[in-house]
N, C-alpha and C. Protein backbone atom coordinates (compact mmCIF):
# COMPACT_ATOMS: atom_id res chain seq x y z
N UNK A 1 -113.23 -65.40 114.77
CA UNK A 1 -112.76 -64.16 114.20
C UNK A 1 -111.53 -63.72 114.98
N UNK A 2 -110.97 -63.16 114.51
CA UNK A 2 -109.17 -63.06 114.78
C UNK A 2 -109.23 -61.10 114.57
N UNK A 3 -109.42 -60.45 115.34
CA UNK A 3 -108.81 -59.32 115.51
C UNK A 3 -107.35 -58.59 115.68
N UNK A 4 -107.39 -57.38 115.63
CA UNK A 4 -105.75 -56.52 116.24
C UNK A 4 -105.80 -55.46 115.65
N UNK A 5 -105.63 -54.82 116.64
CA UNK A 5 -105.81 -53.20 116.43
C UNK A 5 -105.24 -52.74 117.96
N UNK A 6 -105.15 -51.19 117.61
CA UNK A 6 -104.48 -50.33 118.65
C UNK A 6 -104.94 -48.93 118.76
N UNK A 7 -103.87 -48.41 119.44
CA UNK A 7 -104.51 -47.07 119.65
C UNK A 7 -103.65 -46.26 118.00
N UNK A 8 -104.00 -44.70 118.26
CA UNK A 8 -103.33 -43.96 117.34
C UNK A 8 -101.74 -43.82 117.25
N UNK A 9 -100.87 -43.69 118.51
CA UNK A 9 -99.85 -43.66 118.61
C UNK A 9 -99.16 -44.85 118.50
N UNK A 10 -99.66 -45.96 118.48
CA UNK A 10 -98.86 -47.17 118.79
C UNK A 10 -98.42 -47.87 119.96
N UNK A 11 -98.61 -47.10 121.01
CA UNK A 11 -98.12 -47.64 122.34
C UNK A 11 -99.08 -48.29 123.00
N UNK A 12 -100.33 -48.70 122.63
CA UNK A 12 -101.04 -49.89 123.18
C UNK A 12 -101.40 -50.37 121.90
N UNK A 13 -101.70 -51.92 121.99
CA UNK A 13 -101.71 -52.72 120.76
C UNK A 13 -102.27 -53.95 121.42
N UNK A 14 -103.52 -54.49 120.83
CA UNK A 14 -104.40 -55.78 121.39
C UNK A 14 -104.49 -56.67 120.13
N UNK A 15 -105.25 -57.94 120.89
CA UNK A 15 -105.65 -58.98 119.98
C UNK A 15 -106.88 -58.76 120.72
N UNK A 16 -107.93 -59.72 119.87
CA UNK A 16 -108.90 -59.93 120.38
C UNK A 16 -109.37 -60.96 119.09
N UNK A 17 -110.20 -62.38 119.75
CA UNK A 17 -110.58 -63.63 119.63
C UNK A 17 -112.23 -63.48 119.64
N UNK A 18 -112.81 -64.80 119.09
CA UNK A 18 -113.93 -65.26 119.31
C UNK A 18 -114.78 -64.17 118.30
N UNK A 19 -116.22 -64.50 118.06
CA UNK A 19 -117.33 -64.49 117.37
C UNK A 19 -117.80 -63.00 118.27
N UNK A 20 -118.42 -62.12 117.29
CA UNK A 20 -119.07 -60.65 118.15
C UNK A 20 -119.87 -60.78 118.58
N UNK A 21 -120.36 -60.58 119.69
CA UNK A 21 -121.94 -61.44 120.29
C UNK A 21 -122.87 -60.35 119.79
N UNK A 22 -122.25 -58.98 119.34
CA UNK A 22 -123.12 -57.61 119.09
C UNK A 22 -122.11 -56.85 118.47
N UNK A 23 -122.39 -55.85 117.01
CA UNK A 23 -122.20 -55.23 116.40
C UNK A 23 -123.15 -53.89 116.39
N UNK A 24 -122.74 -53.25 117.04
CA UNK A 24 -123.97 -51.83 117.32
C UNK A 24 -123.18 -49.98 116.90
N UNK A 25 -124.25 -49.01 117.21
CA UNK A 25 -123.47 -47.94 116.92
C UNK A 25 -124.32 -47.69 118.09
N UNK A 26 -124.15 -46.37 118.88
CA UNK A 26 -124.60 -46.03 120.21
C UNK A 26 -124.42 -44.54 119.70
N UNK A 27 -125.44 -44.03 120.12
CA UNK A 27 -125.73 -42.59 120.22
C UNK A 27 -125.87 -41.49 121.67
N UNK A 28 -126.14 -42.65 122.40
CA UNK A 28 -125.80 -41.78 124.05
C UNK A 28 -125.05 -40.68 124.27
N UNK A 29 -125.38 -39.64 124.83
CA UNK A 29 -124.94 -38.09 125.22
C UNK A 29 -123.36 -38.78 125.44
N UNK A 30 -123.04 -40.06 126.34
CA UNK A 30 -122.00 -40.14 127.13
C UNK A 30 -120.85 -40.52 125.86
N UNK A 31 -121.11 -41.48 124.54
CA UNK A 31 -120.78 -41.80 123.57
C UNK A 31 -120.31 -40.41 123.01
N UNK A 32 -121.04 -39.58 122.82
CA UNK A 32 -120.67 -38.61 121.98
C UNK A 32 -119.75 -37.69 122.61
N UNK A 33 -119.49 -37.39 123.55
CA UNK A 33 -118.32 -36.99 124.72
C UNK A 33 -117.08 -37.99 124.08
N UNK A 34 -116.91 -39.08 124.30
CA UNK A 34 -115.74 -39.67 124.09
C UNK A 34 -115.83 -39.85 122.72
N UNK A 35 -116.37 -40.09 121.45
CA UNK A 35 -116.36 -40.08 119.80
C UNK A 35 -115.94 -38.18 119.55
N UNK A 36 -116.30 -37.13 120.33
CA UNK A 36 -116.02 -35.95 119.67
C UNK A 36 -117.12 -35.67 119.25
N UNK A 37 -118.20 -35.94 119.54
CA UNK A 37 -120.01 -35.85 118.91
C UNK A 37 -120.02 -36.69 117.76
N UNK A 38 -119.61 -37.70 117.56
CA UNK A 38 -120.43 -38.45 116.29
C UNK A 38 -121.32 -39.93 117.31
N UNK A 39 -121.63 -40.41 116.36
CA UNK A 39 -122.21 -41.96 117.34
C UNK A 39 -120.79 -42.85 117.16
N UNK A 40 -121.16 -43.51 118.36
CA UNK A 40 -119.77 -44.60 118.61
C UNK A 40 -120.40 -46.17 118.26
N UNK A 41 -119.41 -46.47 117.25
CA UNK A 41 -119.18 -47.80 116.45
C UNK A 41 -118.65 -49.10 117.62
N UNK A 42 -119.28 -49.74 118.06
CA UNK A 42 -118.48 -50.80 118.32
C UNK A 42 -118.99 -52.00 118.13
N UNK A 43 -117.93 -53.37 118.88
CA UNK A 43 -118.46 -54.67 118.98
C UNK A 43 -118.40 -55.19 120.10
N UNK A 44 -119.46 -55.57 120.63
CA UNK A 44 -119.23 -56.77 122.09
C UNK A 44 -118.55 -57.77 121.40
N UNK A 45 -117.13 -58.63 122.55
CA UNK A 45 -116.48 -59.42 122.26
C UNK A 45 -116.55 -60.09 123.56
N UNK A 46 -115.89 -61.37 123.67
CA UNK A 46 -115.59 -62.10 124.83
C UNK A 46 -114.25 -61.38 125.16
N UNK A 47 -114.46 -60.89 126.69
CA UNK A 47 -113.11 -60.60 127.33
C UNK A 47 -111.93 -61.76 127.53
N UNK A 48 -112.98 -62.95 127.74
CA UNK A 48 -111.69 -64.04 127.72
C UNK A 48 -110.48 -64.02 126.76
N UNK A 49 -111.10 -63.74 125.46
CA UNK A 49 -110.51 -63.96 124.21
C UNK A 49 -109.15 -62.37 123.65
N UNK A 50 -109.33 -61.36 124.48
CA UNK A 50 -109.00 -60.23 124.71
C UNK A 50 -108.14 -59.81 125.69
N UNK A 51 -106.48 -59.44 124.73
CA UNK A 51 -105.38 -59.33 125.83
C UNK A 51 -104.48 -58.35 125.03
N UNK A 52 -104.27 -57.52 125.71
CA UNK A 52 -103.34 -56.27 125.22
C UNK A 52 -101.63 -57.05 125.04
N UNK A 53 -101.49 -56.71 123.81
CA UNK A 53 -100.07 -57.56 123.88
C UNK A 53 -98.99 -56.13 123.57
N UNK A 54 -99.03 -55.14 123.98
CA UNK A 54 -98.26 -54.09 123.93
C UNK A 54 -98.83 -53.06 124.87
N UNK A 55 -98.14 -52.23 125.60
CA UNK A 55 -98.49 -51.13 126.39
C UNK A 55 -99.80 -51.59 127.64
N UNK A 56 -99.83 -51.04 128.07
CA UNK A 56 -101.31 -50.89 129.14
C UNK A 56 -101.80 -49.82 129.30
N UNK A 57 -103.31 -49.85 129.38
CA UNK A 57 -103.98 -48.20 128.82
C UNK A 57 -103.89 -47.64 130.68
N UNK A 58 -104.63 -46.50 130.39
CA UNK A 58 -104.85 -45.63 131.41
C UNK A 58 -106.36 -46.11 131.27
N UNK A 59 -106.92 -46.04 132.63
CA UNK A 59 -108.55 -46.24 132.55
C UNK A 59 -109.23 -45.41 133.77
N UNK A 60 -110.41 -45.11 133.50
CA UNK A 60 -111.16 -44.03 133.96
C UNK A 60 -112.80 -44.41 134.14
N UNK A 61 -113.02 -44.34 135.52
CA UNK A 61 -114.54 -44.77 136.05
C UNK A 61 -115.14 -43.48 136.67
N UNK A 62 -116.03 -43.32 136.40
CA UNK A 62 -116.88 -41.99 137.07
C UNK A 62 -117.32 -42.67 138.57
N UNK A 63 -116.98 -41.54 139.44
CA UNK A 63 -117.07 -42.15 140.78
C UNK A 63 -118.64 -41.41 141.31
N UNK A 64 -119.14 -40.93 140.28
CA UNK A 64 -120.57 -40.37 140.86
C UNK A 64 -121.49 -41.13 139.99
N UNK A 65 -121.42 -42.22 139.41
CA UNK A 65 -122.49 -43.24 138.73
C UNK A 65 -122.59 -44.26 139.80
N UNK A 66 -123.90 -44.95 139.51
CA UNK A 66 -123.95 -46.10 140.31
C UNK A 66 -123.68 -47.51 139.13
N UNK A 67 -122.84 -48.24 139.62
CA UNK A 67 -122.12 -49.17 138.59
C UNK A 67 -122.04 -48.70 137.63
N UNK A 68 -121.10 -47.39 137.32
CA UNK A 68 -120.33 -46.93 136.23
C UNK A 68 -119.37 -47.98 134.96
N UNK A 69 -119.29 -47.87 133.96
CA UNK A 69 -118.46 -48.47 132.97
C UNK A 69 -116.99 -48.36 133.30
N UNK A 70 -116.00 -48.63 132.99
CA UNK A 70 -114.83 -48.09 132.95
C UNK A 70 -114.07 -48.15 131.57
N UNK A 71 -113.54 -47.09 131.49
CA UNK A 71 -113.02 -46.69 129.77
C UNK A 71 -111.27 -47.12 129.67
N UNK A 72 -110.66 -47.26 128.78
CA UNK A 72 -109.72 -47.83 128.99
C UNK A 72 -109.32 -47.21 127.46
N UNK A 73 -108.05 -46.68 127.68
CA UNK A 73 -107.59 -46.07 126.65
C UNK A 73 -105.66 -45.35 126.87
N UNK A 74 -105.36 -44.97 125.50
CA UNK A 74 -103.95 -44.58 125.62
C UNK A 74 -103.69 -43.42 126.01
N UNK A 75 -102.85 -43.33 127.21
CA UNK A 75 -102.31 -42.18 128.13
C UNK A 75 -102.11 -41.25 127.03
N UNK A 76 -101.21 -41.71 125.83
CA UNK A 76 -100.00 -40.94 125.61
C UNK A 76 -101.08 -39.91 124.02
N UNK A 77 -101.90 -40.89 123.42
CA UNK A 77 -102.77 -40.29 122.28
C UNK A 77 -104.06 -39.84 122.84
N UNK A 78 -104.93 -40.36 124.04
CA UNK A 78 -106.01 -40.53 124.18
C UNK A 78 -106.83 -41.19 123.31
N UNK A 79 -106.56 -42.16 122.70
CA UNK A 79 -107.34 -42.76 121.71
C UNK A 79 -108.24 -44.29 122.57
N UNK A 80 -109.41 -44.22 122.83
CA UNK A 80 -110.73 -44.53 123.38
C UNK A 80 -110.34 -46.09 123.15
N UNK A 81 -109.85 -47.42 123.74
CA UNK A 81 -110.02 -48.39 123.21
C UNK A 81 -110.95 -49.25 123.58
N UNK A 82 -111.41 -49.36 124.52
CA UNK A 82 -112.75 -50.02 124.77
C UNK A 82 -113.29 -49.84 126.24
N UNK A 83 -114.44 -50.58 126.66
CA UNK A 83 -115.26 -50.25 127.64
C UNK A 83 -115.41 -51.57 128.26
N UNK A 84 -115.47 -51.63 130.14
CA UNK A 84 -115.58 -52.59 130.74
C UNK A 84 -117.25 -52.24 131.37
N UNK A 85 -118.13 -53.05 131.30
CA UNK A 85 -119.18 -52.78 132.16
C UNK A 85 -119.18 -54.04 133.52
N UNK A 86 -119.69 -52.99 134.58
CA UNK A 86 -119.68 -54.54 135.42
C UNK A 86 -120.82 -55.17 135.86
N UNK A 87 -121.90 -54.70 135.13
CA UNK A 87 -122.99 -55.51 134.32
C UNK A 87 -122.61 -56.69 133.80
N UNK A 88 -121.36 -57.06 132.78
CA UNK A 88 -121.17 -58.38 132.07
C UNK A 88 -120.00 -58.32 132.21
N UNK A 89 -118.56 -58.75 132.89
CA UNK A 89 -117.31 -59.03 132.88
C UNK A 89 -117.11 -59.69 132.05
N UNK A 90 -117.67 -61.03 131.13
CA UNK A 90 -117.76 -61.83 130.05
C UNK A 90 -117.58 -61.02 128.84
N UNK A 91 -117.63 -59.69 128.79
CA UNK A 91 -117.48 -58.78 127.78
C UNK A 91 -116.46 -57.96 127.49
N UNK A 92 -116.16 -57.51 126.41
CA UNK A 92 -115.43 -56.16 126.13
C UNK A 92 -116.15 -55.46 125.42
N UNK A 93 -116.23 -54.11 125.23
CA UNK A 93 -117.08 -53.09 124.53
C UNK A 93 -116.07 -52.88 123.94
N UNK A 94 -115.43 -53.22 122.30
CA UNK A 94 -114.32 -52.69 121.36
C UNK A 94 -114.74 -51.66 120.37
N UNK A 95 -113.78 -50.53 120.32
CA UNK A 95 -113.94 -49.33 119.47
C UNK A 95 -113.79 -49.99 117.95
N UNK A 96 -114.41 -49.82 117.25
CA UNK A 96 -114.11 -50.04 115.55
C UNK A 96 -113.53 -49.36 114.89
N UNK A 97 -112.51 -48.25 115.36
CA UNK A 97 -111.80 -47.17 114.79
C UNK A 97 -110.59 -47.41 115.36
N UNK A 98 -110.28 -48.48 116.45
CA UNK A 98 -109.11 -49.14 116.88
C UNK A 98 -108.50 -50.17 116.23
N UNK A 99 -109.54 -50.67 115.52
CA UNK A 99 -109.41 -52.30 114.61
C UNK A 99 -107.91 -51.47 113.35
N UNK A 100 -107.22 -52.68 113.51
CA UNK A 100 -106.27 -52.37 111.99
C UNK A 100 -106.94 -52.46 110.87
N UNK A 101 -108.16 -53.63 110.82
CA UNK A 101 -108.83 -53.64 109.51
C UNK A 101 -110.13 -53.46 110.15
N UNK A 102 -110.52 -52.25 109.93
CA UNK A 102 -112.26 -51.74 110.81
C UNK A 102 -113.07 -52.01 109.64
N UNK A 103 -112.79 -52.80 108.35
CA UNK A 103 -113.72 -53.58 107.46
C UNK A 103 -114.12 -54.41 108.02
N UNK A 104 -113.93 -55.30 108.85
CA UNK A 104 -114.22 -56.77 109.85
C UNK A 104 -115.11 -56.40 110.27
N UNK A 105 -115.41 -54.88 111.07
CA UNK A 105 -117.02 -54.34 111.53
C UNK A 105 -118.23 -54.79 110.83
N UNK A 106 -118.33 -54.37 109.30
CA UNK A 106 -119.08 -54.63 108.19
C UNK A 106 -120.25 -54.34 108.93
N UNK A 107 -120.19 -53.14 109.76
CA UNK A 107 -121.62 -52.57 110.08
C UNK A 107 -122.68 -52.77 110.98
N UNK A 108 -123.52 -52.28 111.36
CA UNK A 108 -123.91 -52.23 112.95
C UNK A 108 -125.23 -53.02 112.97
N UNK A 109 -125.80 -53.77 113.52
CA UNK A 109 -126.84 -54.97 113.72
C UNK A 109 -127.71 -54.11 114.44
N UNK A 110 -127.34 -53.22 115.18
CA UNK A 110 -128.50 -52.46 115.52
C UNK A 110 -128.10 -50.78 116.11
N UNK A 111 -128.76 -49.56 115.76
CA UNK A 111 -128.12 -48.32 116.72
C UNK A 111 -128.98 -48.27 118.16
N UNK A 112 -128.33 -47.60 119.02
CA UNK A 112 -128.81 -47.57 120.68
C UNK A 112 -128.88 -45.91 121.04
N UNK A 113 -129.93 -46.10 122.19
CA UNK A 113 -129.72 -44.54 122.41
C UNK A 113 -130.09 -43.91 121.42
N UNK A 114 -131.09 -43.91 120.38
CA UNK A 114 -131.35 -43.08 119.13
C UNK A 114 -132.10 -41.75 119.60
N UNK A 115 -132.77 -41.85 121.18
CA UNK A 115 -133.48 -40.56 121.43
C UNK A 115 -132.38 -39.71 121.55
N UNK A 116 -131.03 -39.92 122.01
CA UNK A 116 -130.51 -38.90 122.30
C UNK A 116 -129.44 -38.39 120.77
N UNK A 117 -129.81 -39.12 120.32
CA UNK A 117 -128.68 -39.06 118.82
C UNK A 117 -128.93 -37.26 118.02
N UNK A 118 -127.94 -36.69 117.47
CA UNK A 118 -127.93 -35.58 116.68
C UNK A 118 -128.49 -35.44 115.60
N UNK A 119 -129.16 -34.23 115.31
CA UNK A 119 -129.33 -34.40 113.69
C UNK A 119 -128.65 -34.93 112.74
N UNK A 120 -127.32 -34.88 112.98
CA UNK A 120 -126.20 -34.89 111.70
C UNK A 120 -125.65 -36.47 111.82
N UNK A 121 -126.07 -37.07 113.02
CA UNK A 121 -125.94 -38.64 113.13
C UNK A 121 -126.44 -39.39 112.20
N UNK A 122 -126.00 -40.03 111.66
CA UNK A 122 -126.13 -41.02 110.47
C UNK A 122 -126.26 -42.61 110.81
N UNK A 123 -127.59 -42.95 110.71
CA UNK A 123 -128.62 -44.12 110.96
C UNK A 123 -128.55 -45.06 109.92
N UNK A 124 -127.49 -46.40 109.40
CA UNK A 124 -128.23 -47.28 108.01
C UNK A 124 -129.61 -47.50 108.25
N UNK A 125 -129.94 -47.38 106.97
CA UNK A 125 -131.19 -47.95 106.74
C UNK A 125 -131.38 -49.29 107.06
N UNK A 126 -132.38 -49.89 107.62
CA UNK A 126 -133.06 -51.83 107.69
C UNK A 126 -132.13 -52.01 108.91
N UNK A 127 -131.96 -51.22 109.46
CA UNK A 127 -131.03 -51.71 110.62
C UNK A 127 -132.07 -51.39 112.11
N UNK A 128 -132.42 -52.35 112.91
CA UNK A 128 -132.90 -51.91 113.91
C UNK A 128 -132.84 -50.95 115.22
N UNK A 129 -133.69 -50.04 115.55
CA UNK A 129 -132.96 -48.94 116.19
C UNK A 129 -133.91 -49.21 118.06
N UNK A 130 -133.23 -48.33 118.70
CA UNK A 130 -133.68 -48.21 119.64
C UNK A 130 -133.53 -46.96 120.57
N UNK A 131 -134.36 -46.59 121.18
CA UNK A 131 -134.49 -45.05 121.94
C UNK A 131 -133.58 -45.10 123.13
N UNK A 132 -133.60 -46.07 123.70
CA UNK A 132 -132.75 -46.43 124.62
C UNK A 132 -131.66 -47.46 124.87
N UNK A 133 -131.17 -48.16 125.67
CA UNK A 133 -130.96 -49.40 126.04
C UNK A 133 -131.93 -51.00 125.90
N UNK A 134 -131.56 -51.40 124.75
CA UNK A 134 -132.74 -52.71 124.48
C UNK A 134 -132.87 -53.32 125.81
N UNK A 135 -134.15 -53.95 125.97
CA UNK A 135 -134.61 -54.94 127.03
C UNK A 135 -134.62 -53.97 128.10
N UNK A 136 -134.27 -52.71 128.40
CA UNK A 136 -134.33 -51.63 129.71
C UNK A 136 -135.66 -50.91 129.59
């Protein structure tokens, strides 16, 4: 699968390669902080396959977590482009609202974090859910 997408303004702009190892939506308190309160859409990708070919984001780690994520996104729009965990370096956490064609998503294999999700959060149906972090 052949990705490319960017931020809102245009001044960062990626590719991204290889097969989604995970298609999910996430409902976590911390998700809904950076989405604006809705649940956040993304895809695990191989980081190998993943290289910004325009601009370089600004990125941001909470220094009061223990092995915190780091967020990576455009200075100039703030537009969210993906997430590094250092749990799996083999990964990228990609926004689906960054994708040029966010049809390629074709929808989430499973939602996460559903205990903490909103009323007004919107769950597909036949899709497997979870209260927390699977396998945690």
């Amino acid at each position: 699968m052949s990705l490319s997408g960017g931020c809102y303004c245009g001044a960062v702009r990626y590719e991204a390669g290889g097969e989604p190892r995970f298609k999910g939506q996430c409902h976590c308190r911390e998700c809904q902080y950076i989405t604006g309160g809705a649940e956040n859409l993304f895809m695990v990708m191989p980081s190998a396959d993943f290289a910004y070919v325009k601009g370089e984001p600004a990125r941001f780690t909470r220094s009061d977590l223990e092995g915190p994520a780091t967020r990576e996104f455009c200075a100039t729009c703030g537009t969210h482009i993906l997430t590094r965990t250092p749990r799996d370096t083999s990964m990228v956490i990609l926004k689906v609202g960054t994708l040029d064609d966010p049809g390629q998503y074709q929808g989430p294999q499973a939602a996460i974090w559903t205990a903490d999700a909103q009323t007004f959060h919107m769950i597909p149906e036949g899709i497997a859910t979870f209260a927390g972090f699977p396998g945690r």
